[in-house]
Protein backbone atom coordinates (compact mmCIF):
# COMPACT_ATOMS: atom_id res chain seq x y z
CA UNK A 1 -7.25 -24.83 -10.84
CA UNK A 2 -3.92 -25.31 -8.43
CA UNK A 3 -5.08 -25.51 -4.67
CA UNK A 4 -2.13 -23.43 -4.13
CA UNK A 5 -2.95 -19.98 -6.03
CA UNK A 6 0.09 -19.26 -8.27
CA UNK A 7 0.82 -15.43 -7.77
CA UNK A 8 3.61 -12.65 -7.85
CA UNK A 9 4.75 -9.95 -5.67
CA UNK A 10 5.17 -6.83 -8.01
CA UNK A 11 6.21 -4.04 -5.18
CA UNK A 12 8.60 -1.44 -3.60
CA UNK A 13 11.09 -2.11 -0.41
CA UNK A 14 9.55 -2.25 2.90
CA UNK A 15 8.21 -3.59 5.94
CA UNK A 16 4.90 -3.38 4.35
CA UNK A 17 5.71 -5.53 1.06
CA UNK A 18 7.91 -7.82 3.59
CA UNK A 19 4.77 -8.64 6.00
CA UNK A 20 2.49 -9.55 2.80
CA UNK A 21 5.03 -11.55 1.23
CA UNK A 22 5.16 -14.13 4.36
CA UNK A 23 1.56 -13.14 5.28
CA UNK A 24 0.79 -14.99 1.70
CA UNK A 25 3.31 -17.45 1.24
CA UNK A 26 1.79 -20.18 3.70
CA UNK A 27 -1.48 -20.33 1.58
CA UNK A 28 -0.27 -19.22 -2.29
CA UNK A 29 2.55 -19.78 -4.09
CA UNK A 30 4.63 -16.67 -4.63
CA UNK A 31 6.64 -17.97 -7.40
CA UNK A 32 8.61 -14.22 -7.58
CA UNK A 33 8.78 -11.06 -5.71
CA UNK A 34 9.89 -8.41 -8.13
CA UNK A 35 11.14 -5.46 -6.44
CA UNK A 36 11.49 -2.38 -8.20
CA UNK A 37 13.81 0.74 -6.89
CA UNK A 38 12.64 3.70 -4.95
CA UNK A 39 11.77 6.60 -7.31
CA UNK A 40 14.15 9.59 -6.75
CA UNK A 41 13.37 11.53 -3.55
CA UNK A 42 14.37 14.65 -5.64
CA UNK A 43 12.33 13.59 -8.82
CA UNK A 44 9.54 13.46 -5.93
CA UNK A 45 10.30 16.54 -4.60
CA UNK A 46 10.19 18.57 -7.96
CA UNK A 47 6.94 17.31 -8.47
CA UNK A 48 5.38 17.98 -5.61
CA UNK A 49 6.93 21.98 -5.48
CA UNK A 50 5.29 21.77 -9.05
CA UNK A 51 2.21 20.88 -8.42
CA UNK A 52 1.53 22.27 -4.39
CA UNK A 53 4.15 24.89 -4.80
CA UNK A 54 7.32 25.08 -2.51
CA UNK A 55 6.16 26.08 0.57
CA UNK A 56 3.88 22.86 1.22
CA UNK A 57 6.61 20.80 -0.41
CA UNK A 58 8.80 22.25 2.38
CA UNK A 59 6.68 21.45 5.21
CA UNK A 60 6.21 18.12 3.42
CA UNK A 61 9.47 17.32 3.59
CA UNK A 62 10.16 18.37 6.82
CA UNK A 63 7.39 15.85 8.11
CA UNK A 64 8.96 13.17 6.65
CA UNK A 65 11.86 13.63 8.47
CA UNK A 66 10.05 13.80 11.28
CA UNK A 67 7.89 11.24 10.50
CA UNK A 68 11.16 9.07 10.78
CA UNK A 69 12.18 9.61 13.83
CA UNK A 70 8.32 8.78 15.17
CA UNK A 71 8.85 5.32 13.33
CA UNK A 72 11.76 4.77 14.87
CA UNK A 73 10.23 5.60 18.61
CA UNK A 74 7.23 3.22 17.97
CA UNK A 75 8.78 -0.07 16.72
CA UNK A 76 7.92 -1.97 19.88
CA UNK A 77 4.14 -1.28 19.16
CA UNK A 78 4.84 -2.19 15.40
CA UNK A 79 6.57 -5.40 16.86
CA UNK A 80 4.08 -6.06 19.38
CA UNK A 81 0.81 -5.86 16.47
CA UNK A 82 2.99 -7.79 14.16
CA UNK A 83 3.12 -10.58 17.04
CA UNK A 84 -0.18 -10.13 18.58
CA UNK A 85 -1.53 -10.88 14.75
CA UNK A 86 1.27 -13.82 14.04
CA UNK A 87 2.63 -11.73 10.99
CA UNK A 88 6.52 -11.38 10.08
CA UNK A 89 8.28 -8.83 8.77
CA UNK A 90 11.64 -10.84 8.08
CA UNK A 91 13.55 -10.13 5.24
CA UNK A 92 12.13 -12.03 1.85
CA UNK A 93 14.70 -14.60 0.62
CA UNK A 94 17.27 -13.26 -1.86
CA UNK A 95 16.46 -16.25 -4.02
CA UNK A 96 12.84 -15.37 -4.90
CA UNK A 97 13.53 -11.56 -5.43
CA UNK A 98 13.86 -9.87 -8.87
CA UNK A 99 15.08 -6.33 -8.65
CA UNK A 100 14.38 -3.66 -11.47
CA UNK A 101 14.47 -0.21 -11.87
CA UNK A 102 11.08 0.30 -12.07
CA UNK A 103 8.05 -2.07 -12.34
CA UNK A 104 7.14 0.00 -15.97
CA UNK A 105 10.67 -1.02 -17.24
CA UNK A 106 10.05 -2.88 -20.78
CA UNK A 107 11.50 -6.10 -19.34
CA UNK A 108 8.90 -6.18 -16.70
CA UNK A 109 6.08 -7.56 -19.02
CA UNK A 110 7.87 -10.05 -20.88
CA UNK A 111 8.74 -11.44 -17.38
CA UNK A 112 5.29 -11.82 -16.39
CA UNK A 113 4.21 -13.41 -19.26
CA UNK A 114 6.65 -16.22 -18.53
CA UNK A 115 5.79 -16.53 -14.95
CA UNK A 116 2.09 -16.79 -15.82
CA UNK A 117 0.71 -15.77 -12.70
CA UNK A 118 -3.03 -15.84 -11.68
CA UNK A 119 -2.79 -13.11 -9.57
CA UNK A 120 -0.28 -9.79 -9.62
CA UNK A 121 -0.55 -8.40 -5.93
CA UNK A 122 0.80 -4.81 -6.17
CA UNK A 123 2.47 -2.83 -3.31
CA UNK A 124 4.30 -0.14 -2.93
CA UNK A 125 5.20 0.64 -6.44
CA UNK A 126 4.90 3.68 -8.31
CA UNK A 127 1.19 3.98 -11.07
CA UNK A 128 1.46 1.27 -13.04
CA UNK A 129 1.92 2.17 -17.09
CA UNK A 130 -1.70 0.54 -19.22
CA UNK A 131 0.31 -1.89 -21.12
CA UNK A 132 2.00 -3.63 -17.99
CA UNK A 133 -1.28 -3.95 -16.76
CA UNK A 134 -2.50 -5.41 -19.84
CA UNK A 135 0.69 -7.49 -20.35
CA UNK A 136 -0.95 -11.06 -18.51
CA UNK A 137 -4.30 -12.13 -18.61
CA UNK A 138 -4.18 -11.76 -14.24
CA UNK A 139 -5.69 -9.32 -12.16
CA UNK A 140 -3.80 -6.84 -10.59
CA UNK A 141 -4.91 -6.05 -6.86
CA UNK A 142 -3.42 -3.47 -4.41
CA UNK A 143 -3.66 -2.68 -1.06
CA UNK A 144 -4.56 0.74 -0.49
CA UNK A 145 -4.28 2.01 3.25
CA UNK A 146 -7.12 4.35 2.95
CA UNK A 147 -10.68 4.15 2.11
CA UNK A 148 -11.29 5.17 -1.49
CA UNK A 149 -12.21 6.95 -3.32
CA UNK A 150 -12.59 9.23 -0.25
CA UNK A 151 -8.71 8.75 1.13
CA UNK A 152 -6.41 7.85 -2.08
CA UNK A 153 -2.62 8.67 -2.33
CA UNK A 154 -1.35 8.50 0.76
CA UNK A 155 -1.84 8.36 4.62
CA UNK A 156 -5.37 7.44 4.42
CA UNK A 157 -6.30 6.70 8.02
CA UNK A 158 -4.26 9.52 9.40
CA UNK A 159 -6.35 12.05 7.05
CA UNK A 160 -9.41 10.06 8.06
CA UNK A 161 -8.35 10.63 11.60
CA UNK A 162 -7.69 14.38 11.27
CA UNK A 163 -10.98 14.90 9.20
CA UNK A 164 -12.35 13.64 12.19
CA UNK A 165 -13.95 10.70 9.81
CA UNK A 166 -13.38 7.48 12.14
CA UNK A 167 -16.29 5.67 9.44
CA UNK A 168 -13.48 5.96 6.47
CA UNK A 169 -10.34 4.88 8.40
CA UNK A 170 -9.66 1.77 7.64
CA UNK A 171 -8.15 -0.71 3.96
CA UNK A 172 -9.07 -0.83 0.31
CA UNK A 173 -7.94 -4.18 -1.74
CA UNK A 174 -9.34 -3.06 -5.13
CA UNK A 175 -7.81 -3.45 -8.87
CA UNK A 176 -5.53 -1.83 -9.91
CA UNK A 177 -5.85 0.95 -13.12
CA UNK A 178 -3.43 3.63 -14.37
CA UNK A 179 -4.73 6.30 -12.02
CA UNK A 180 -4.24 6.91 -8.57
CA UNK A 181 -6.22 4.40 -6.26
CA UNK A 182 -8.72 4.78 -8.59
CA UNK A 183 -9.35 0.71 -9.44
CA UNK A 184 -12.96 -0.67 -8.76
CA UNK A 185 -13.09 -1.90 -5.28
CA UNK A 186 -13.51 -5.92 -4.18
CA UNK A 187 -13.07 -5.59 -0.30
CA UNK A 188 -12.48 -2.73 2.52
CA UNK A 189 -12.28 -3.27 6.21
CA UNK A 190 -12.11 -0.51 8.76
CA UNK A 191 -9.40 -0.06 11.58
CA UNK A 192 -9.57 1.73 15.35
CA UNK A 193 -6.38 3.05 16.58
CA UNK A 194 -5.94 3.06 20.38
CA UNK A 195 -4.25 5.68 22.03
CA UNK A 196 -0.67 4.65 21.88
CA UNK A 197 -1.36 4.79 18.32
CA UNK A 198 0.28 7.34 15.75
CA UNK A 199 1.15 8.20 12.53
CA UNK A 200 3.82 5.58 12.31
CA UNK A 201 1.58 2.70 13.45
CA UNK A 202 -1.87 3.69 11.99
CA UNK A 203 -0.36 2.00 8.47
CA UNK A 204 0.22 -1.04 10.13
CA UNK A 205 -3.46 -1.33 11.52
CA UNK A 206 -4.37 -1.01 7.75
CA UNK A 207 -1.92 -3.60 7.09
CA UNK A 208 -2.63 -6.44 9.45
CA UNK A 209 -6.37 -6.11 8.00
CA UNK A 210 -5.06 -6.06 4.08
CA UNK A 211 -3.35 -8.87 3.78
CA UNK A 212 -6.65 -10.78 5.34
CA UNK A 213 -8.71 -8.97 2.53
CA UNK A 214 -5.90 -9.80 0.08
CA UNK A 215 -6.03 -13.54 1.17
CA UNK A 216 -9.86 -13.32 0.29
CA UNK A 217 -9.22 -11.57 -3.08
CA UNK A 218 -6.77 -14.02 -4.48
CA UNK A 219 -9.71 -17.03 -3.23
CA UNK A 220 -11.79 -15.16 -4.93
CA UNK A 221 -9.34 -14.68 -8.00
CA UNK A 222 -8.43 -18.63 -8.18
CA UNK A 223 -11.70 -19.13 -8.35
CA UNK A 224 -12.80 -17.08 -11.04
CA UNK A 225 -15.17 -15.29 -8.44
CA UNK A 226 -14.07 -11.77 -8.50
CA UNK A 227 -16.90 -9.00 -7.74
CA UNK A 228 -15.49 -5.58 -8.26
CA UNK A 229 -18.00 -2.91 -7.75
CA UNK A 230 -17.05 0.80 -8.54
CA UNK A 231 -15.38 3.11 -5.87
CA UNK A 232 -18.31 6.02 -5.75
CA UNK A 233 -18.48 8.72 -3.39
CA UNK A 234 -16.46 11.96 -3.14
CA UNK A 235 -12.80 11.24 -4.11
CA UNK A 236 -9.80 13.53 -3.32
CA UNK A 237 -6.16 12.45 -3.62
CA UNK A 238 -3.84 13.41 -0.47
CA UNK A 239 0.02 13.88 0.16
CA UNK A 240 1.85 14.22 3.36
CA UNK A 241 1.31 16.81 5.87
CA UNK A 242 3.28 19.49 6.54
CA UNK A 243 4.93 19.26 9.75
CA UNK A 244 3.06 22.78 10.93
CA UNK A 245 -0.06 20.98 9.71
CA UNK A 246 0.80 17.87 12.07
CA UNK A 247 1.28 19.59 14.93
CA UNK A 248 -1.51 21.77 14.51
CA UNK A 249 -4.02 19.11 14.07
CA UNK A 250 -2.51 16.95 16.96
CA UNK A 251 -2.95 19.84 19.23
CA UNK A 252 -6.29 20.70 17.99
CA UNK A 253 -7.72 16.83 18.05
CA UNK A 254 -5.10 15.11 19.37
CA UNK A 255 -4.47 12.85 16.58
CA UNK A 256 -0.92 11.46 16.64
């Protein structure tokens, strides 16, 4: 087996895909970063009205906006846990990036199959389709910033934090299935947010402590060594607040 784990980056744009790429590079060998596109915010938003109904999806989206704005007001702290944990969220080099429409695309597989990876780390994408997951003989393994089965979809420590659950705020690095953070779990880790803490920096808590669990899931995956157990407990799937719910809840509890 290589000293030098051979993986790939399957995952969406973002800071968060950014910081694990050069959070893994120094011990692994990321021989690709495939990036796929951002689903349509509209296709998103018809879904959501579907399914909660177009009130919430309002509020929803109105939170987002919002939630922009707060990410933009707190990038010093973002900067200054980045630093303080000797992470980088520079851009990934143009040469090792693949972009695709979508990481279910049919010319997805075939890729991996040629790259041959040992590992597939996952993040950011949309559910993965069964037969890309079955198209390598690799793990897949995601970091989830939530504690599942409790916390999956999204937002997982804020909902923690406004459920007033401080013992299921934290990261899941589990395998990845066709449902929704539903894979069998190999490590969590919890986080505590200090008070100049918010929405906007809670994911990057999560994050400084996943791509340590990630490091010890692809040791473990080199090695043949992997011990997923089964994610067991209650399990509910979450979405964004509304931006009435926010406020609400940060007035109530004061969680930002």
């Amino acid at each position: 087996m290589s000293a030098r784990a051979k993986i790939v980056l399957l995952a969406g744009e973002g800071l968060s895909t950014q910081v694990m790429y050069h959070g893994l590079r120094e011990e692994f060998d990321v021989v690709e970063v495939i990036l796929e596109q951002k689903p349509s915010a509209l296709k998103m938003l018809r879904h959501r009205a579907r399914k909660l109904g177009l009130l919430q999806t309002a509020g929803q989206f109105a939170f987002i906006l919002y939630s922009r704005l707060l990410g933009r007001a707190s990038q010093p702290r973002i900067e200054r846990l980045l630093g303080l944990h000797g992470l980088s969220d520079a851009p990934i080099p143009v040469q090792s990036i693949t972009r695709v429409s979508s990481a279910n695309e049919r010319g997805v597989a075939k890729h991996l199959r040629k790259l041959a990876p040992q590992a597939v780390v996952v993040n950011g994408t949309r559910i993965l389709s069964k037969k890309l997951l079955e198209a390598v003989d690799a793990p897949f393994i995601n970091t989830h910033m939530g504690i599942t089965p409790a916390y999956r979809g999204v937002h997982g420590g804020y909902w923690a934090l406004a459920s007033d659950d401080l013992a299921h705020c934290g990261v899941t690095v589990h395998l990845v299935d066709p449902g929704v953070d539903t894979g069998s779990v190999l490590y969590q880790a919890l986080v505590t947010p200090e008070a100049e803490d918010n929405f906007a920096t809670y994911p990057v808590l999560q994050l400084v402590q996943g791509v340590l669990l990630m490091k010890a899931a692809l040791r473990d995956a080199a090695a043949g060594r992997l011990s997923p157990r089964a994610s067991d407990g209650p399990s509910q799937q979450w979405y964004h607040p509304t931006l009435f719910g926010y406020w609400k809840t940060r007035w109530q509890r004061g969680v930002k």
